[in-house]
Every structure is written in structure tokens, then in C-alpha cells.
N, C-alpha and C. Protein backbone atom coordinates (compact mmCIF):
# COMPACT_ATOMS: atom_id res chain seq x y z
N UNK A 1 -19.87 -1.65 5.61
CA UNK A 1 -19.29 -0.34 5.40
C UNK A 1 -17.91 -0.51 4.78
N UNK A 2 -17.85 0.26 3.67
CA UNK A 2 -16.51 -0.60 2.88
C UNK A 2 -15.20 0.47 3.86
N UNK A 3 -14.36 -0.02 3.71
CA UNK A 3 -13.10 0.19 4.39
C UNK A 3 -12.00 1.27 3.29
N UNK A 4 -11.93 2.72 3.57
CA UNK A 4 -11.03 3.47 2.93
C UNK A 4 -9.56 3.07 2.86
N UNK A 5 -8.89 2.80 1.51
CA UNK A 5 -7.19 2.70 1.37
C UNK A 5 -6.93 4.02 0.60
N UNK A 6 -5.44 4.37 0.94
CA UNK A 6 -4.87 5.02 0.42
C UNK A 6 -4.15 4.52 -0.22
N UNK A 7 -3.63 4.80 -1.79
CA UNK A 7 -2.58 4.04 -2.10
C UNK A 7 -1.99 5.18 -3.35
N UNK A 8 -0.35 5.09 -3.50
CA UNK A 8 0.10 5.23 -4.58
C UNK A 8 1.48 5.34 -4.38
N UNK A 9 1.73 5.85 -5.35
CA UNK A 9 3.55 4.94 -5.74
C UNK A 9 4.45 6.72 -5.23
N UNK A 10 5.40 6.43 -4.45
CA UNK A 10 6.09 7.18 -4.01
C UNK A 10 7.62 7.79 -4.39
N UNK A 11 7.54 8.92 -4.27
CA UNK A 11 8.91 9.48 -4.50
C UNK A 11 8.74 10.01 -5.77
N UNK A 12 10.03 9.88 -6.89
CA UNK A 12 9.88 10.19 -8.31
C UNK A 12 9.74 8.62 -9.20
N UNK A 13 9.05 8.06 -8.73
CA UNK A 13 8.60 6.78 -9.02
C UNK A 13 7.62 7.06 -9.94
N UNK A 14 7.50 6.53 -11.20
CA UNK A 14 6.43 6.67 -12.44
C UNK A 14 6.07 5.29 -12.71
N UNK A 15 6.14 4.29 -11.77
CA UNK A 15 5.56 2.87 -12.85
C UNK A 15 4.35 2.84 -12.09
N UNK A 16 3.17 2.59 -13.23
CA UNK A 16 1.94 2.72 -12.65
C UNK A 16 1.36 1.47 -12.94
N UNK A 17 1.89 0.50 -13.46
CA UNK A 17 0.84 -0.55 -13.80
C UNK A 17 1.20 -1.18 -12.39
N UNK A 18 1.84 -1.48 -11.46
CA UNK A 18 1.59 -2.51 -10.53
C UNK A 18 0.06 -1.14 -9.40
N UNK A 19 -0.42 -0.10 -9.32
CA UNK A 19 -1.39 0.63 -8.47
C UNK A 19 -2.50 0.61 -9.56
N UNK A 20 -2.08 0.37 -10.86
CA UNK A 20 -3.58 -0.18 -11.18
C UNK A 20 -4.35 -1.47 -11.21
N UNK A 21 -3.41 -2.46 -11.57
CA UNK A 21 -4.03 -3.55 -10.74
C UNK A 21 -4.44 -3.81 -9.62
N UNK A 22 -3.69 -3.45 -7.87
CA UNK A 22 -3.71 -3.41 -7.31
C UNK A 22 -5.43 -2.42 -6.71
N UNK A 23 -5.19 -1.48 -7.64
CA UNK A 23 -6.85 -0.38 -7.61
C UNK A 23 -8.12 -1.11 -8.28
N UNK A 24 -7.56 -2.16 -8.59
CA UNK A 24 -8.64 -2.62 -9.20
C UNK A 24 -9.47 -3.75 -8.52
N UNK A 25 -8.10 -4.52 -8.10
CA UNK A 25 -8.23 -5.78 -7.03
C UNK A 25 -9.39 -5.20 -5.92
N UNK A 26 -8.36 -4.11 -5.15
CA UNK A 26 -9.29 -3.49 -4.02
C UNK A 26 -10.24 -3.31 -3.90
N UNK A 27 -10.46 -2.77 -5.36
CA UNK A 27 -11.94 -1.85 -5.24
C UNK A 27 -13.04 -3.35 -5.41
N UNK A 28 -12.65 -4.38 -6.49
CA UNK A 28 -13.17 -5.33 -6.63
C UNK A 28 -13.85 -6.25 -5.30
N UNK A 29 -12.73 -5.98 -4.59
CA UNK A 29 -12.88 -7.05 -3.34
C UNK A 29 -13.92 -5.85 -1.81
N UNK A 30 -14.28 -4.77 -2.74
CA UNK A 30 -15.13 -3.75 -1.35
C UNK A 30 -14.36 -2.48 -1.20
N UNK A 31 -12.86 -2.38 -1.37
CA UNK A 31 -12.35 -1.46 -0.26
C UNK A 31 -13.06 -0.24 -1.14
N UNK A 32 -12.29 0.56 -0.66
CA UNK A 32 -13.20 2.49 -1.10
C UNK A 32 -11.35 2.40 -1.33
N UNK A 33 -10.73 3.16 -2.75
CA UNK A 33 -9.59 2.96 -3.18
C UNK A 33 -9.57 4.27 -3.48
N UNK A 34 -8.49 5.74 -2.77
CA UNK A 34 -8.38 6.39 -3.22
C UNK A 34 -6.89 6.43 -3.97
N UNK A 35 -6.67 6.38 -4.86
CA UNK A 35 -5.08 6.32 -5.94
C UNK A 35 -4.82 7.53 -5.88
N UNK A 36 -3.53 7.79 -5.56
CA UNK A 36 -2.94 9.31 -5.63
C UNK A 36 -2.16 9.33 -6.91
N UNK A 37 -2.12 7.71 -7.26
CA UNK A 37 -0.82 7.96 -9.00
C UNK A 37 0.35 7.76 -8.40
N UNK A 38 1.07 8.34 -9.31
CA UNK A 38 2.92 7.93 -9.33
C UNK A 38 3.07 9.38 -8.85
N UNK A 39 4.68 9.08 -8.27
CA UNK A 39 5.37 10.49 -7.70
C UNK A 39 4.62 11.36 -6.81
N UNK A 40 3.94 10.64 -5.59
CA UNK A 40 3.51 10.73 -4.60
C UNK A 40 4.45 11.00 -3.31
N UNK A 41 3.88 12.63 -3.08
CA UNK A 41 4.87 12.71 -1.84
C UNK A 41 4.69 11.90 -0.28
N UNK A 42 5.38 11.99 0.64
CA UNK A 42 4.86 11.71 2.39
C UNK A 42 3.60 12.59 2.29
N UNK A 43 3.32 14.19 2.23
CA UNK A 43 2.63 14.94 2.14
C UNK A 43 1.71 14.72 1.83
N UNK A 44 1.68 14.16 0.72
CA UNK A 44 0.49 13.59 -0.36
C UNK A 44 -0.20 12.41 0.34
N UNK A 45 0.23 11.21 1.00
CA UNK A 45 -0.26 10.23 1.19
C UNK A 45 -0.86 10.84 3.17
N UNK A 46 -0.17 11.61 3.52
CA UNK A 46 -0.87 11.87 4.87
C UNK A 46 -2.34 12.73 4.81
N UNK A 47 -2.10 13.52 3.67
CA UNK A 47 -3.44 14.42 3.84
C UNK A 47 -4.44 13.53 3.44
N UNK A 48 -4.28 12.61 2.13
CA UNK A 48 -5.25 12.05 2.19
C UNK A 48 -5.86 11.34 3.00
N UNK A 49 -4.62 10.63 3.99
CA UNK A 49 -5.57 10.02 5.11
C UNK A 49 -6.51 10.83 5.59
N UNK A 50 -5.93 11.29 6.24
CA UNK A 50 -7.12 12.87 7.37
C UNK A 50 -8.20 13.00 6.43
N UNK A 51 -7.93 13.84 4.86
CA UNK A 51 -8.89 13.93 4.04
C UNK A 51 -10.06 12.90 4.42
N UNK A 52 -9.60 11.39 4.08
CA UNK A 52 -10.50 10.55 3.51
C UNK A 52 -10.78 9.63 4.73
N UNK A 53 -10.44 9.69 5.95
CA UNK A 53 -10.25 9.15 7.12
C UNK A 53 -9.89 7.78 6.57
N UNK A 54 -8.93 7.41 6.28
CA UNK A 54 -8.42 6.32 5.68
C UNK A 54 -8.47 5.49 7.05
N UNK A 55 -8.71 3.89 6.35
CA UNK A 55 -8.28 3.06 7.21
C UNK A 55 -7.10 2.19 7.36
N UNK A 56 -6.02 2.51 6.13
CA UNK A 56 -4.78 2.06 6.04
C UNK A 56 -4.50 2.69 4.44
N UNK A 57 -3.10 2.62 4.90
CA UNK A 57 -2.31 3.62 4.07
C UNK A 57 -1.03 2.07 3.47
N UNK A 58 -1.86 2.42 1.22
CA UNK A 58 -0.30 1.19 0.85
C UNK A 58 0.36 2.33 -0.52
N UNK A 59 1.53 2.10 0.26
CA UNK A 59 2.77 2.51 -0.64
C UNK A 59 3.29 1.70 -2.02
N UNK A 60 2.88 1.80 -2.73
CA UNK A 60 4.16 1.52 -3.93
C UNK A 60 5.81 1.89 -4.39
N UNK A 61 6.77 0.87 -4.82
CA UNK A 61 7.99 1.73 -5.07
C UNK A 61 8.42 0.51 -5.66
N UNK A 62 8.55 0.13 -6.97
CA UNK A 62 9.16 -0.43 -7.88
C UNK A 62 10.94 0.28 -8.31
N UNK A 63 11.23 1.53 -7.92
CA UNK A 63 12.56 1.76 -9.01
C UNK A 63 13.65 1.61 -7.80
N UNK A 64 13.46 1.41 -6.55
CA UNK A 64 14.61 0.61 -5.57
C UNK A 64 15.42 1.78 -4.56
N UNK A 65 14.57 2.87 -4.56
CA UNK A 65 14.58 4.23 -3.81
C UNK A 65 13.93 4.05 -2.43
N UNK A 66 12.74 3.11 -2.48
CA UNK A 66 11.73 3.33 -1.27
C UNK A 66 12.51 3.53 0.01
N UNK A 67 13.66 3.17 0.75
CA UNK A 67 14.14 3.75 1.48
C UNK A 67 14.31 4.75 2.27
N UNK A 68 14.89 5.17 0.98
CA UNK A 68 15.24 7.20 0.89
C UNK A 68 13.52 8.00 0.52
N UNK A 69 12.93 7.31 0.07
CA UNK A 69 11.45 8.00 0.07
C UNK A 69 10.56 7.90 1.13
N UNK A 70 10.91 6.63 1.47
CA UNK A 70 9.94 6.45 2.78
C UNK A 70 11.07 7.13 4.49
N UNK A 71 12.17 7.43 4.55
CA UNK A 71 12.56 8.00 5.76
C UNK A 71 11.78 9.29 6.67
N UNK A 72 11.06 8.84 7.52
CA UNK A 72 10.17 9.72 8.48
C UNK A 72 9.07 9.72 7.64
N UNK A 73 8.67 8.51 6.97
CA UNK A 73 7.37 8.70 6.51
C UNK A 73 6.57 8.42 7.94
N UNK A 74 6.46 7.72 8.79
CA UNK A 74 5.50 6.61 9.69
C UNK A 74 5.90 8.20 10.76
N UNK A 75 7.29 8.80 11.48
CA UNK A 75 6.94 10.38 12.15
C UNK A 75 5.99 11.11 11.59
N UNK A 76 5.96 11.36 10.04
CA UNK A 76 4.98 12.20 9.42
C UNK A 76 3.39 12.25 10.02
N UNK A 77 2.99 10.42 9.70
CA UNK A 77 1.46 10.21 10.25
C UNK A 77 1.58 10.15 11.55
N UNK A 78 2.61 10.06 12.34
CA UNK A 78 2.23 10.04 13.80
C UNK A 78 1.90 11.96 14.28
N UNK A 79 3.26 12.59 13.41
CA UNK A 79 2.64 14.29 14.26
C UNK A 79 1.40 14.56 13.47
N UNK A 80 0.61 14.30 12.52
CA UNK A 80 -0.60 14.27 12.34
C UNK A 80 -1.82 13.50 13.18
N UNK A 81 -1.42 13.06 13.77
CA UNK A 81 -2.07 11.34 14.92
C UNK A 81 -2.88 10.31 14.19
N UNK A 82 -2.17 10.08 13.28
CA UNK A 82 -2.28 9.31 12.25
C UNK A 82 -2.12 7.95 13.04
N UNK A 83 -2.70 6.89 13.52
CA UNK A 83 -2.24 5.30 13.82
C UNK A 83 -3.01 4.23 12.84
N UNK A 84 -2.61 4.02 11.89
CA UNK A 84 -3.38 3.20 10.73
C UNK A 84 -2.10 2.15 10.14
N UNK A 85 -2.76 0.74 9.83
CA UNK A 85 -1.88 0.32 9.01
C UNK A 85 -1.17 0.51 7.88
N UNK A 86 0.04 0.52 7.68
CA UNK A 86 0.85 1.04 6.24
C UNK A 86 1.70 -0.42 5.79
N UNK A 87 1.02 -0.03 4.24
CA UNK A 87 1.86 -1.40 3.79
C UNK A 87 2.81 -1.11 2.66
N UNK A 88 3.79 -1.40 2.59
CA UNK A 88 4.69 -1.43 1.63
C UNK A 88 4.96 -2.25 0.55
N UNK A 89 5.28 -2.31 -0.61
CA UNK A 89 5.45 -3.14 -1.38
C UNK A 89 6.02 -2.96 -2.95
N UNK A 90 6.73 -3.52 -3.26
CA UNK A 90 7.35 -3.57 -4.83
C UNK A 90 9.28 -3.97 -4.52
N UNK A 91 9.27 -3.31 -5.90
CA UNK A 91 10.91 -3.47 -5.92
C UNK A 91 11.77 -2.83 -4.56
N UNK A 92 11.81 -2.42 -3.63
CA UNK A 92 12.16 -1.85 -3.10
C UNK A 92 13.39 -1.32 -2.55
N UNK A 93 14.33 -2.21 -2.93
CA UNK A 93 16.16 -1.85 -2.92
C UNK A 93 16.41 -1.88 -4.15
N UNK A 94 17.61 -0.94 -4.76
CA UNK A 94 18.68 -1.61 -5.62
C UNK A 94 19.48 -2.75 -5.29
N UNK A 95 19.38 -3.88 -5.97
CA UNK A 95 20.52 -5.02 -6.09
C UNK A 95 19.97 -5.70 -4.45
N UNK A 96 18.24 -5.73 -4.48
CA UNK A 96 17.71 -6.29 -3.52
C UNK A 96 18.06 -8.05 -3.52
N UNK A 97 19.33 -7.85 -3.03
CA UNK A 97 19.97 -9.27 -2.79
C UNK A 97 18.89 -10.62 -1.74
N UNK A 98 18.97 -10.06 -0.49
CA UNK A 98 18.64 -10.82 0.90
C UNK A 98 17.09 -10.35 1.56
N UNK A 99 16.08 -10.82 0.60
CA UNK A 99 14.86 -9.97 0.78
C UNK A 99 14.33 -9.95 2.12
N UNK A 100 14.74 -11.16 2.75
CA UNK A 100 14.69 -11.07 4.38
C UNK A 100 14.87 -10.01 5.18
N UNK A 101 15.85 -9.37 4.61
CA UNK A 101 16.66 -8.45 5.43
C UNK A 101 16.18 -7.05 4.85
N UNK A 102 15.72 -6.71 3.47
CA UNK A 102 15.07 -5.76 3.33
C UNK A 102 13.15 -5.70 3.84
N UNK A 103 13.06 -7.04 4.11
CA UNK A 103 11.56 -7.03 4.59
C UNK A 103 11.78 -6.11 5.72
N UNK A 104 12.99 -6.84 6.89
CA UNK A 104 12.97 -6.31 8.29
C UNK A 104 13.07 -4.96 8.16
N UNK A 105 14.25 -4.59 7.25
CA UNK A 105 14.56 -3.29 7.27
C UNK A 105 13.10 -1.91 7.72
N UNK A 106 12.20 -2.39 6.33
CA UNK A 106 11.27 -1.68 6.56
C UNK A 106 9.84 -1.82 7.63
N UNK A 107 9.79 -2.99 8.26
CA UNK A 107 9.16 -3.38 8.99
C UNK A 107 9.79 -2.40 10.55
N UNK A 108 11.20 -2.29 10.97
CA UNK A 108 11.99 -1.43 11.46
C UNK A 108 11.48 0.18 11.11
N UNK A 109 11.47 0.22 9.91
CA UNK A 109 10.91 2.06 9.54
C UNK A 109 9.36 2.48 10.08
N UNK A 110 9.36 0.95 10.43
CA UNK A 110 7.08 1.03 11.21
C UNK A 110 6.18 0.39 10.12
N UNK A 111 6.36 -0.32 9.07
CA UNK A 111 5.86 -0.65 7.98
C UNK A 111 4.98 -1.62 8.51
N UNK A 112 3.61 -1.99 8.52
CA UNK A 112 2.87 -3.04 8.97
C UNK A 112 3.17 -4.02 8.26
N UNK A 113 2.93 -4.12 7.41
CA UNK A 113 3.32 -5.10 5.99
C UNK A 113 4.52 -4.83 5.08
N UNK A 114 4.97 -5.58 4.39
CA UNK A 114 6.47 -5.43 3.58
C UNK A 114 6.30 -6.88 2.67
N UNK A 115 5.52 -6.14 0.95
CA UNK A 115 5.69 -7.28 -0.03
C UNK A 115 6.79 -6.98 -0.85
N UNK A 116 6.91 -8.05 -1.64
CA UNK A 116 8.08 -7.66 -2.60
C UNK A 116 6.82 -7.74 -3.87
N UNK A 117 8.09 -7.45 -4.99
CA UNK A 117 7.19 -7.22 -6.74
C UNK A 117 6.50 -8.50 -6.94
N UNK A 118 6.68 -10.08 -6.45
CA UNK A 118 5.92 -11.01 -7.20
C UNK A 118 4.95 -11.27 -6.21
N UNK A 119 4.45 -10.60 -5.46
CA UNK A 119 3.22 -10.71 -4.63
C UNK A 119 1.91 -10.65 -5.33
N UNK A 120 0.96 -11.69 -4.92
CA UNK A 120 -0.17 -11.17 -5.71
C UNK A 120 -1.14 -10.54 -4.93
N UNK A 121 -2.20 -9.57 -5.78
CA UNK A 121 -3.12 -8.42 -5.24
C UNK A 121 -3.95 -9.28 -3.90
N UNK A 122 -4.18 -10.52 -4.11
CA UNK A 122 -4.86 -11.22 -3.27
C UNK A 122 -4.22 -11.22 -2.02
N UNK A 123 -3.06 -11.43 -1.85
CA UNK A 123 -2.04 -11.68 -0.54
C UNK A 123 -2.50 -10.09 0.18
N UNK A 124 -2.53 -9.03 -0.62
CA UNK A 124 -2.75 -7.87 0.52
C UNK A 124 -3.79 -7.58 0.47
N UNK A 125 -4.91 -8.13 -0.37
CA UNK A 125 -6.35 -8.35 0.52
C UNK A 125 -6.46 -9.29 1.44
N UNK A 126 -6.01 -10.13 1.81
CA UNK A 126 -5.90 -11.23 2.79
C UNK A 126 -5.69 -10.38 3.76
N UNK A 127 -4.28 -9.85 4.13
CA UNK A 127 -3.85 -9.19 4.94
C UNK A 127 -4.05 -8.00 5.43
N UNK A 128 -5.34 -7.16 4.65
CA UNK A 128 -5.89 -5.90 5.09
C UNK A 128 -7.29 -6.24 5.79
N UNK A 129 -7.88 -7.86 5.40
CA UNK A 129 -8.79 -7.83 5.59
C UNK A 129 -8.50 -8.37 7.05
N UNK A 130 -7.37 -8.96 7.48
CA UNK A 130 -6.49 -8.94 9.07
C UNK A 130 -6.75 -8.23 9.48
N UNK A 131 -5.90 -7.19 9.24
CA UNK A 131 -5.24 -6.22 10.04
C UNK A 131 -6.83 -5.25 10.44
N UNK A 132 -7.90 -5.40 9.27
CA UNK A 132 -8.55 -4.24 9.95
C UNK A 132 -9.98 -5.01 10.09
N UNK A 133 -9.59 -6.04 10.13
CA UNK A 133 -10.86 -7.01 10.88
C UNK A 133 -12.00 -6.89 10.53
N UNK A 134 -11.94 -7.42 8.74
CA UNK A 134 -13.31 -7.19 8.50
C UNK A 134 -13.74 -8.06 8.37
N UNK A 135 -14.91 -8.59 8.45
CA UNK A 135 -15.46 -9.74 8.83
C UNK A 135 -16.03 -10.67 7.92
N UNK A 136 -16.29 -12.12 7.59
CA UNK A 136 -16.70 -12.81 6.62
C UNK A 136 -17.68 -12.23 5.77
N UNK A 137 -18.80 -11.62 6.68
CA UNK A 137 -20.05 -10.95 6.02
C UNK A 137 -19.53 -10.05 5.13
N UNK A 138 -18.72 -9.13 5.59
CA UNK A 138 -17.93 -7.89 4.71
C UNK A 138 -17.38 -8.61 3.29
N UNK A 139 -16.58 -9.58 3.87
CA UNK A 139 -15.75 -10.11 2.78
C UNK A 139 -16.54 -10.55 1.74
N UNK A 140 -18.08 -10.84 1.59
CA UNK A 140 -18.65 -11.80 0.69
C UNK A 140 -19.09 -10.95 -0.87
N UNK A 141 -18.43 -11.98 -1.69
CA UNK A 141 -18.87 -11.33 -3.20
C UNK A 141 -17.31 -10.95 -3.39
N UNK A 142 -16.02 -10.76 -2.40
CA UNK A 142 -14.61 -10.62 -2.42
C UNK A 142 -13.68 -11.46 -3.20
N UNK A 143 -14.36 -12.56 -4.07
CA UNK A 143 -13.27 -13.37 -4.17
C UNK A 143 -12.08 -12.99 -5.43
N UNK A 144 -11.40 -13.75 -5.64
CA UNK A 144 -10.76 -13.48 -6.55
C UNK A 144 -11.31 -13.04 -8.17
N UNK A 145 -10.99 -11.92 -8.35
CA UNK A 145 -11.53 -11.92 -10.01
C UNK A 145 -10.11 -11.50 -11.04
N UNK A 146 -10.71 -11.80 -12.24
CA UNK A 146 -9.84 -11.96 -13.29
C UNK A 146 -9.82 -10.51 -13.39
N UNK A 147 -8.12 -9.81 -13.35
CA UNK A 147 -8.34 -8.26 -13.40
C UNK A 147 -7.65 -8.02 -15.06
N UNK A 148 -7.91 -7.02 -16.22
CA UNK A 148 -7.94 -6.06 -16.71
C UNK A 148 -7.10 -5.11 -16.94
N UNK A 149 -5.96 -4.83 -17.58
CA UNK A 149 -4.99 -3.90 -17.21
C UNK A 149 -4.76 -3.43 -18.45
N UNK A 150 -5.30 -1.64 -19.08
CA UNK A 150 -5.17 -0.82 -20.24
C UNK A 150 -4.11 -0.04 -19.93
N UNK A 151 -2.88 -0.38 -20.46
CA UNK A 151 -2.17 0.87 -20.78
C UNK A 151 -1.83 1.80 -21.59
């Protein structure tokens, strides 16, 4: 039974090539990938959960805002009773000096996961296929493929 993600890039954030690779990886490797696009509100990424009974919710934010976009995102899905993994990932500070310390930061905001921009699509299939325990059988035909990117 393939496993629902939510994913798309938040705030007034417009870079879309790192959620189409990433949509592509997913879908490649099983998941059910719903993309909301760029300039995705809190709003936007909670209904779709409920909508789509998601089984984890990943954020994008390349322009160094995610901060200020993501504040009371993780209250949002809880007064909905939202408890699903959320993963974060991209550029995520301006003048992201001490990435250590911006990992924690958002790991602190409730973030299950916290990648930075040179992560590859594989590392958060690894780690979704953790967190939501899907099993070798699930995983098979998952492996890495050569992805495709039209802009």
C-alpha cells in the first residue's frame, strides 16, 4: 500500500526545481506524492494532510525565510490532530553559517527531519522509509533511478 507525502515549498518561496526532483524520486521509489508547488501556505500543507490522509508532511524552503514561514507550523497540525512526520529541508537561513545549529533550531520547532540543499533525494527516502516503517517487501523495485528534470 504505497504511503501518502505531502510536499511543497513554503512561504513566498518560488524555486521549484529542488520539489520536482524530489516528486519524482518519491513517486519513483512507491510513495503516492501529492505537490502543492511553490508559495505554499501552513494552511495549504495541513488540509492536504486531512484531505489526503497523508502519512508525512515535507517542506521545502531554499530562499532562507523557512523560519519565519514555518513558526506554529507543527501547533497548526496538532489543533487539527494532525501527528505525522514533517521533514524539512533546503536553504533554510540567511548567511546559514553553523548548520548544526540551524538543524537543532528546527528540530526544536518539532521538525522530524532537518536536510540542508546538498542532500540527496535518496537520504529522505531512506529516512521516510524509517520513520514510517515500510518494510523491505514495500521497498522493492525502490532503488535508486536516474531522475529527469524539464524546466
Amino acid at each position: 500500500m504505497p504511503r501518502t507525502v505531502i510536499l511543497g515549498v513554503i512561504g513566498s518561496d518560488a524555486h521549484v526545481v529542488g520539489i520536482t526532483i524530489l516528486d519524482q524520486a518519491l513517486s519513483a521509489a512507491g510513495f503516492d506524492v501529492v505537490n502543492l508547488g511553490v508559495q505554499t501556505s501552513q494552511a495549504e500543507f495541513v488540509d492536504a494532510a486531512k484531505a489526503h490522509d497523508a502519512d508525512a508532511v515535507l517542506v521545502s524552503s531554499l530562499y532562507g525565510h523557512a523560519e519565519q514561514d514555518c513558526r506554529g507550523f507543527h501547533d497548526r497540525l496538532a489543533s487539527d490532530s494532525l501527528d505525522l512526520p514533517t521533514y524539512i529541508g533546503g536553504n533554510l537561513a540567511v548567511g546559514q553559517d553553523d548548520w548544526d545549529e540551524t538543524r537543532r533550531r528546527f528540530e526544536r520547532m518539532g521538525f522530524t527531519r532537518v536536510f540542508d540543499s546538498e542532500t540527496e533525494p535518496q537520504e529522505a527516502i531512506d529516512a521516510l522509509c524509517l520513520d514510517l516503517d515500510v518494510s523491505a517487501t514495500e521497498r522493492e523495485g525502490s532503488e535508486p533511478q536516474s531522475i529527469q528534470v524539464t524546466t
